[in-house]
Protein backbone atom coordinates (compact mmCIF):
# COMPACT_ATOMS: atom_id res chain seq x y z
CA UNK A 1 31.85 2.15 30.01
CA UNK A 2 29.33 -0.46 29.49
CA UNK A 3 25.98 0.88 31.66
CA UNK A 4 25.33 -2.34 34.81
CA UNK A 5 21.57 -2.12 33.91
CA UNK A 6 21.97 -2.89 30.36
CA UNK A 7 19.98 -0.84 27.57
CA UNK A 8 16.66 0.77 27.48
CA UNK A 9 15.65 -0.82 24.65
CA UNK A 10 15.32 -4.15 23.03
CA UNK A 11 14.63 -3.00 19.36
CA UNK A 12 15.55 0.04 17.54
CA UNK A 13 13.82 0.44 14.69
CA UNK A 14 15.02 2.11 11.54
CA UNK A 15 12.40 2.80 8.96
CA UNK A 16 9.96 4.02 6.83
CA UNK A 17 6.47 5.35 7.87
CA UNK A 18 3.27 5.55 5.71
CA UNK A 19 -0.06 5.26 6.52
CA UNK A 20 -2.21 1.98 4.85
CA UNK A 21 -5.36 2.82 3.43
CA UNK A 22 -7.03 -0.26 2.45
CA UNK A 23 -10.30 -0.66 0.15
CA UNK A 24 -11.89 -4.20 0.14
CA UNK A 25 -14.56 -5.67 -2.71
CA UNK A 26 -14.86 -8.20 -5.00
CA UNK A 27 -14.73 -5.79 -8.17
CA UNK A 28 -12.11 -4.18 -6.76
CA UNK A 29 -10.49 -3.05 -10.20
CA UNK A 30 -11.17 0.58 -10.68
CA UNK A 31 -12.45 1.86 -14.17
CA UNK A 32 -11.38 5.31 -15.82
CA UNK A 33 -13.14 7.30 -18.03
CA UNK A 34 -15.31 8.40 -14.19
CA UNK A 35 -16.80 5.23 -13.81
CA UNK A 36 -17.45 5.43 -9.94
CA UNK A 37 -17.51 1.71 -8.26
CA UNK A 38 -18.54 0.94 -4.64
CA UNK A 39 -16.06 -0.93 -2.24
CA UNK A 40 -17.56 -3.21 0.34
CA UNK A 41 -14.93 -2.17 3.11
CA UNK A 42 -12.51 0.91 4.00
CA UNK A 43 -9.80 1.18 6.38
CA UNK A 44 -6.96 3.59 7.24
CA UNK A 45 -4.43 1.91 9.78
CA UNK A 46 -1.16 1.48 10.55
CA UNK A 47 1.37 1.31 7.17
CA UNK A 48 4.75 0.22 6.21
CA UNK A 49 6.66 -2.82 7.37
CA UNK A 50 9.16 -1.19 9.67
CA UNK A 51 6.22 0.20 11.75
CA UNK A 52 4.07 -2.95 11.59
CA UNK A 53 7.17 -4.84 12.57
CA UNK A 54 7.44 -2.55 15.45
CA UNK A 55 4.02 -2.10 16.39
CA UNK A 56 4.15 -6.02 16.57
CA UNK A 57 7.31 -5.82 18.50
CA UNK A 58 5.48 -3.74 21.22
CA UNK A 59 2.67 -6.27 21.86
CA UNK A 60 4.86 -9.11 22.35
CA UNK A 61 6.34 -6.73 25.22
CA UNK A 62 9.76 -6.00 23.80
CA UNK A 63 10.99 -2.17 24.32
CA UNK A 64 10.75 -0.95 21.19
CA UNK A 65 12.24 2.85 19.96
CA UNK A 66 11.45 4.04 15.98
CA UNK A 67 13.85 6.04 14.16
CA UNK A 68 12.20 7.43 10.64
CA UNK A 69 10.65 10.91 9.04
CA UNK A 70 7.14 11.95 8.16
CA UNK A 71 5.87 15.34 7.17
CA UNK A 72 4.17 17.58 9.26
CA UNK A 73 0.91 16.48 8.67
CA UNK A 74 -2.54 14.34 9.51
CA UNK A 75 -0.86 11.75 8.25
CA UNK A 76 2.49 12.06 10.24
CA UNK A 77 0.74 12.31 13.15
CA UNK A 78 -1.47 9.31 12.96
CA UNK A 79 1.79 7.50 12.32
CA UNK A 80 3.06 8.52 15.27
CA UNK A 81 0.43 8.06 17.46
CA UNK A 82 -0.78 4.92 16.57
CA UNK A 83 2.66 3.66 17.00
CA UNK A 84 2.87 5.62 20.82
CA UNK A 85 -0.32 3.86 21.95
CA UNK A 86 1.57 0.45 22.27
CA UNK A 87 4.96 1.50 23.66
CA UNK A 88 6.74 2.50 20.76
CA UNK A 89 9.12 5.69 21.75
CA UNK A 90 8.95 8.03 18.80
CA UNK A 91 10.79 10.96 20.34
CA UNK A 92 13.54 9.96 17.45
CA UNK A 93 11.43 10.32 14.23
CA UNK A 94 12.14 13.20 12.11
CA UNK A 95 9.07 15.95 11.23
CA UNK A 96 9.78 17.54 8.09
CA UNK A 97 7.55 20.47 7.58
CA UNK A 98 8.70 20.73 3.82
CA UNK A 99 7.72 16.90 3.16
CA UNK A 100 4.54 14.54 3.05
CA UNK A 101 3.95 11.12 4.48
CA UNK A 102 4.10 8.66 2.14
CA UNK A 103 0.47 6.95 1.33
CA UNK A 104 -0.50 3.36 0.24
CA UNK A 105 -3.21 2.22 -1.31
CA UNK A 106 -4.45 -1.45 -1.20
CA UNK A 107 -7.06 -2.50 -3.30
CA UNK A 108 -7.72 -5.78 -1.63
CA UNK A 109 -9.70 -8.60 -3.39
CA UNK A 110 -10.19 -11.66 -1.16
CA UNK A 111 -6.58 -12.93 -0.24
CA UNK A 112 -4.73 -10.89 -3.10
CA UNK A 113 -4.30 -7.38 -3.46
CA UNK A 114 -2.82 -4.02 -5.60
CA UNK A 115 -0.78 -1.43 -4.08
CA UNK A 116 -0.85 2.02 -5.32
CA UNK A 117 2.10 4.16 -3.20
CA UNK A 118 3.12 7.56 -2.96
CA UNK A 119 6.64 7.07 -1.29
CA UNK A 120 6.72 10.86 0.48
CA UNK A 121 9.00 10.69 3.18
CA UNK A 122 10.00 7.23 2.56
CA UNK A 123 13.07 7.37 0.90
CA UNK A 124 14.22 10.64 2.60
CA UNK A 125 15.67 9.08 5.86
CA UNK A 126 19.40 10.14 6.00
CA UNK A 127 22.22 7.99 7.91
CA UNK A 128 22.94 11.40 9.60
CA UNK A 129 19.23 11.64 11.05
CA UNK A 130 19.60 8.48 12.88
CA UNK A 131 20.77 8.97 16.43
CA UNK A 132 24.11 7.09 17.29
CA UNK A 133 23.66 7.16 20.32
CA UNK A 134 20.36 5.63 20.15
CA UNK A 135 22.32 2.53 18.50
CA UNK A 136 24.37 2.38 21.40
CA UNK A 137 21.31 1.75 23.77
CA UNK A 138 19.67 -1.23 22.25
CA UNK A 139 20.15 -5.08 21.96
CA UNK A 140 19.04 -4.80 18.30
CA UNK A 141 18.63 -2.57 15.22
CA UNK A 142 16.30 -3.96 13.08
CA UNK A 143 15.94 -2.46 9.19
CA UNK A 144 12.68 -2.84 6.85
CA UNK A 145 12.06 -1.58 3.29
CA UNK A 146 15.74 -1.05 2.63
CA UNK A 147 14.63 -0.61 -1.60
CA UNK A 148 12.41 1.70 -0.73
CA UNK A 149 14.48 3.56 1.88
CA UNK A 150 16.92 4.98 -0.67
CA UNK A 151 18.58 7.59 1.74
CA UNK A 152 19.81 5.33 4.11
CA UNK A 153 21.91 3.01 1.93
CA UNK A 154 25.45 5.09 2.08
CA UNK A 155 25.52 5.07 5.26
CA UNK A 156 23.83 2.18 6.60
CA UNK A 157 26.40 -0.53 7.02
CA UNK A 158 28.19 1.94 8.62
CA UNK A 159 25.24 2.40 11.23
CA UNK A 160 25.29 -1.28 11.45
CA UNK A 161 28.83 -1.46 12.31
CA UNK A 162 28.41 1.20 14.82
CA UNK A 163 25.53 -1.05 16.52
CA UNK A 164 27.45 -4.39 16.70
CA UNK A 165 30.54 -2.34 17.93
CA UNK A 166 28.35 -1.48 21.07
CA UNK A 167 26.92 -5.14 21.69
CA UNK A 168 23.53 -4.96 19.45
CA UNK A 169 22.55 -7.82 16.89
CA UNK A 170 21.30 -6.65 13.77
CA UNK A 171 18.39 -7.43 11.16
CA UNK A 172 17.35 -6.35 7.51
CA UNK A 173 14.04 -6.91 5.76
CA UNK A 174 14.65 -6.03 2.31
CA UNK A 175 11.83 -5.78 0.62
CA UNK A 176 10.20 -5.69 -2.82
CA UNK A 177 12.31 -3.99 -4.79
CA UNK A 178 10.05 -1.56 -7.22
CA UNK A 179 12.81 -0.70 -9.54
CA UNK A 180 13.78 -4.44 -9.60
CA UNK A 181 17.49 -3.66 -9.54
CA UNK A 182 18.18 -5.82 -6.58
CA UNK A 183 21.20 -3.71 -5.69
CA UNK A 184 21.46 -0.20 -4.01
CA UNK A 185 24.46 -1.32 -1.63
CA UNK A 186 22.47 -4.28 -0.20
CA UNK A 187 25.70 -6.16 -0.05
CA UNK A 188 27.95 -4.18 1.60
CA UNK A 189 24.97 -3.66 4.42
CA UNK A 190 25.14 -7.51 4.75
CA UNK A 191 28.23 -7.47 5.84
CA UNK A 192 27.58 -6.09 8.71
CA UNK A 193 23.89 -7.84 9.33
CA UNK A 194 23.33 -10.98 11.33
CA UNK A 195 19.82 -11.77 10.42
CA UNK A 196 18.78 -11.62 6.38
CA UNK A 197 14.71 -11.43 6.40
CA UNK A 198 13.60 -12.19 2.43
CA UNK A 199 10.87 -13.98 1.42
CA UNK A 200 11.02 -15.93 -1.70
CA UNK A 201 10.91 -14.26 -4.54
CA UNK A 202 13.09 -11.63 -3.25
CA UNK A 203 15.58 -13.70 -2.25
CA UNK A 204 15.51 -15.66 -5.21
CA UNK A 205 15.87 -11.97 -7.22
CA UNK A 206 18.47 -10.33 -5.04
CA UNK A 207 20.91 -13.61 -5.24
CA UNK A 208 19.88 -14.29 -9.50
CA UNK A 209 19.20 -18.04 -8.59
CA UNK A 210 16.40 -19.82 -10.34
CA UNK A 211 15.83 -22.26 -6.60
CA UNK A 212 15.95 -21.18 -2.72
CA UNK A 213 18.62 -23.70 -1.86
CA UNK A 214 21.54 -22.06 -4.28
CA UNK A 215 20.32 -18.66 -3.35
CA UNK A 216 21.21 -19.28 0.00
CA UNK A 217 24.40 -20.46 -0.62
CA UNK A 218 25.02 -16.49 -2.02
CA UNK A 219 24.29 -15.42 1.75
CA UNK A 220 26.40 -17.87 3.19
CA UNK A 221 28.67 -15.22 5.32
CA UNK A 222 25.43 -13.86 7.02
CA UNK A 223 25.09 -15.89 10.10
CA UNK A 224 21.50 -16.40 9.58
CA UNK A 225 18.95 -16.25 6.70
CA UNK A 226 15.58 -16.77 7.37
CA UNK A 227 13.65 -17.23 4.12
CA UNK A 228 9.25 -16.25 4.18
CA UNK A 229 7.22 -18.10 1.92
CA UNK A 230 4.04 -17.08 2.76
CA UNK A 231 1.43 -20.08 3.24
CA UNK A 232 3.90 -22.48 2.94
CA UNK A 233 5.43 -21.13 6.36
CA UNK A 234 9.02 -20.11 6.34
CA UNK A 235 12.68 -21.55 5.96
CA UNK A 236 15.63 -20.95 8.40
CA UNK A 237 19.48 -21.32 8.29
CA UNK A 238 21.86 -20.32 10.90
CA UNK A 239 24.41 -21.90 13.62
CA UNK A 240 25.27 -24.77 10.82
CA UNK A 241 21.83 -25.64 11.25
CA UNK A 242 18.24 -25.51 8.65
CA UNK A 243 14.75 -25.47 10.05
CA UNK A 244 11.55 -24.69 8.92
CA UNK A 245 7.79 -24.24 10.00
CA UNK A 246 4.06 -24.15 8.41
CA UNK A 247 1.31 -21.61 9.83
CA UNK A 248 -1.10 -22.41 11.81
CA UNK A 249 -4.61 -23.69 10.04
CA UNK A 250 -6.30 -20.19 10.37
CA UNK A 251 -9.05 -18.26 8.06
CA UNK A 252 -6.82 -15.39 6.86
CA UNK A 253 -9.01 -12.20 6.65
CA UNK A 254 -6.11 -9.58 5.59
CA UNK A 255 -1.92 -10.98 4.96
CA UNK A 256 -1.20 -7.09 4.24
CA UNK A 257 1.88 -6.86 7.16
CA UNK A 258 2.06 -10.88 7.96
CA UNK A 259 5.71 -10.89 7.06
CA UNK A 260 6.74 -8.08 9.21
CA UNK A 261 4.78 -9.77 12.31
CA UNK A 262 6.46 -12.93 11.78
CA UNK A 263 9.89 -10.83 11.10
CA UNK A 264 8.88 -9.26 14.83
CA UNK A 265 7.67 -12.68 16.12
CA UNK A 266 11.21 -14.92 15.27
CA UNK A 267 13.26 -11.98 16.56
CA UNK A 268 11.19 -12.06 19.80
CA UNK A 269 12.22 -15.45 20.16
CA UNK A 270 15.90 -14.91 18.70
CA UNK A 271 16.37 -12.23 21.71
CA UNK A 272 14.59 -14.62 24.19
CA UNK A 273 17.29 -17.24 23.34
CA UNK A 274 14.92 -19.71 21.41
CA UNK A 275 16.60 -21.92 19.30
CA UNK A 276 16.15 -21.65 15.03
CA UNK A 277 13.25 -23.90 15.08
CA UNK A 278 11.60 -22.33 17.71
CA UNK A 279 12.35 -18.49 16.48
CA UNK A 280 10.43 -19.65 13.45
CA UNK A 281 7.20 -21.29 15.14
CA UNK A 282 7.07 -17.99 16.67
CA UNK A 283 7.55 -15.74 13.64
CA UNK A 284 4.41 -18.29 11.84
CA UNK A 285 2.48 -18.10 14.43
CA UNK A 286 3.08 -14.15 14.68
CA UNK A 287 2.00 -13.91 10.99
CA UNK A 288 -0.83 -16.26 10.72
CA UNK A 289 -2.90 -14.45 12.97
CA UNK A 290 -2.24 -11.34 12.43
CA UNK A 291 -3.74 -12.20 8.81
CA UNK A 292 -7.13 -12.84 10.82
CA UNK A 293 -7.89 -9.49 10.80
CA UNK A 294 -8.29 -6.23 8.29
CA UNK A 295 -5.19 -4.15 8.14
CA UNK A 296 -1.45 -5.13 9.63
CA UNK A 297 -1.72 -4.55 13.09
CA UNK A 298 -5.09 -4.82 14.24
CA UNK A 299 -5.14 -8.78 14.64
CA UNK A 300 -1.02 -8.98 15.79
CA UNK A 301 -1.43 -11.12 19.16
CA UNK A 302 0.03 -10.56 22.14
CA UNK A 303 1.97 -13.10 24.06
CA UNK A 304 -1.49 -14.28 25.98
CA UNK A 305 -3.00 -14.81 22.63
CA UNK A 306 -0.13 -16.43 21.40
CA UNK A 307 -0.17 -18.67 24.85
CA UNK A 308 -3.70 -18.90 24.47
CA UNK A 309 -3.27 -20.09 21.04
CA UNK A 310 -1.04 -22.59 21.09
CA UNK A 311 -2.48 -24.25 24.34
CA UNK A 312 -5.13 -24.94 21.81
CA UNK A 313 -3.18 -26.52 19.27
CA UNK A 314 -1.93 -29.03 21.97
């Protein structure tokens, strides 16, 4: 029996958690042969797109609930914490005492950057660790890093199906693929998703088209496809219709994260019963200024700095 007062969340989260550790400098390339170099900047914050899509989640006000694995450790528990201070219920991540967090690196020069990652507990998420009955108490399951979360792919679409079976909508982020196989089961898990997150290029590598517009047409039974492409805004299809938006003019500080703000930002307004076009103003605006400060979560507005914001633009 469907419960009168609806679910207790808005967003579950399904995902991967590692903590960002993020060096800044102009000769940022290190040497070998123990040739020490001095960065200009250092800062451990919040890593991994699933958790900077749901930290971002929880400052626009939407009931957020995170269901991952980290190890017992510092790490872990920063993770978990940093995620707790803004709403995010974590009672449903996994500690495994026999496992590390996973670590990245970001050697960060101006508006570009290297990544150096030690996956841990990242790909160790299994289908049976993630609480059905969490699915069933949600408007939305929402899925980031799905290359890099490795032990989820058997079972997800079945998760998935489970979720729309009890009323939620779903998403998927897929990610850079590391191993560049562009595979993994992806597919069948679209089958059961109703919002495809790429940006560009992996869109453009999943589907094996040389342009965006016949790449799309390979997604054309997912209802809708919204397409990043990073300063150039973002690209939307869904309902029979297209729409697009640019970023705000902003001084971009740090874009480690600004896809998973915006992914947070048009599902805000996808939930909130925006239309396409206006999903997507919300996702740029989400990830332009969260790219204002250092880190992925440390600039993501809330919805007074997004009124704030865009009061100004007027």
């Amino acid at each position: 029996m469907t419960d009168p007062r609806g679910p207790d969340f808005d967003v579950v989260v399904i995902g991967e958690l590692n903590v960002d550790l993020l060096l800044y400098g102009e000769d940022i390339v290190p040497a070998f042969g123990q040739v020490e170099k001095l960065v200009d900047d250092a800062v451990l914050t919040v890593g991994s797109s699933s958790a900077i899509f749901a930290h971002q989640a929880a400052r626009l006000g939407l009931r957020v609930a995170f269901s991952g694995k980290v190890g017992a450790d510092p790490f872990g528990e920063f993770m978990t914490r940093r995620l707790e201070r803004v709403g995010v219920d974590t009672s449903a991540v996994v500690v495994d005492g026999g496992l590390k967090t996973g670590l990245t690196v970001h050697l960060v020069q101006r508006t570009d950057r290297a990544m150096l990652t030690n996956m841990g507990t990242i790909p160790e998420l299994r289908p049976e660790e993630v609480d059905e009955a969490l699915l069933e108490n949600t408007r939305h399951v929402h899925l980031g890093s799905y290359f890099l979360q490795k032990g989820i792919h058997d079972g997800l679409a079945r998760l998935f199906a489970h979720a729309s079976a009890a009323g939620a909508t779903t998403s998927l982020d897929p990610g850079w693929d590391p191993w560049e196989e562009w595979d993994g089961g992806l597919r069948e898990a679209l089958e059961e998703t109703d919002v495809f997150m790429p940006n560009e290029s992996e869109l453009l590598a999943i589907a094996g088209e040389p342009s965006t517009e016949r790449a799309l047409g390979r997604f054309a039974g997912v209802p809708t496809v919204v397409v990043k492409r990073g300063a150039d805004g973002a690209l939307g299809r869904g309902g029979g219709k297209t729409a697009s938006c640019v970023p705000p003019p902003v001084e971009p500080v740090d874009t480690t994260g600004a896809g998973d703000s915006f992914d947070a930002g048009f599902l805000f307004g996808m939930l909130g019963g925006y239309d396409l076009e206006r999903a997507l103003k919300l996702g740029c605006l989400c990830g332009a200024l969260s790219a204002t400060g250092a880190g992925g979560v440390d600039a993501q507005p809330d919805l007074r700095r997004l009124s704030d914001f865009e009061e100004r633009g007027r």
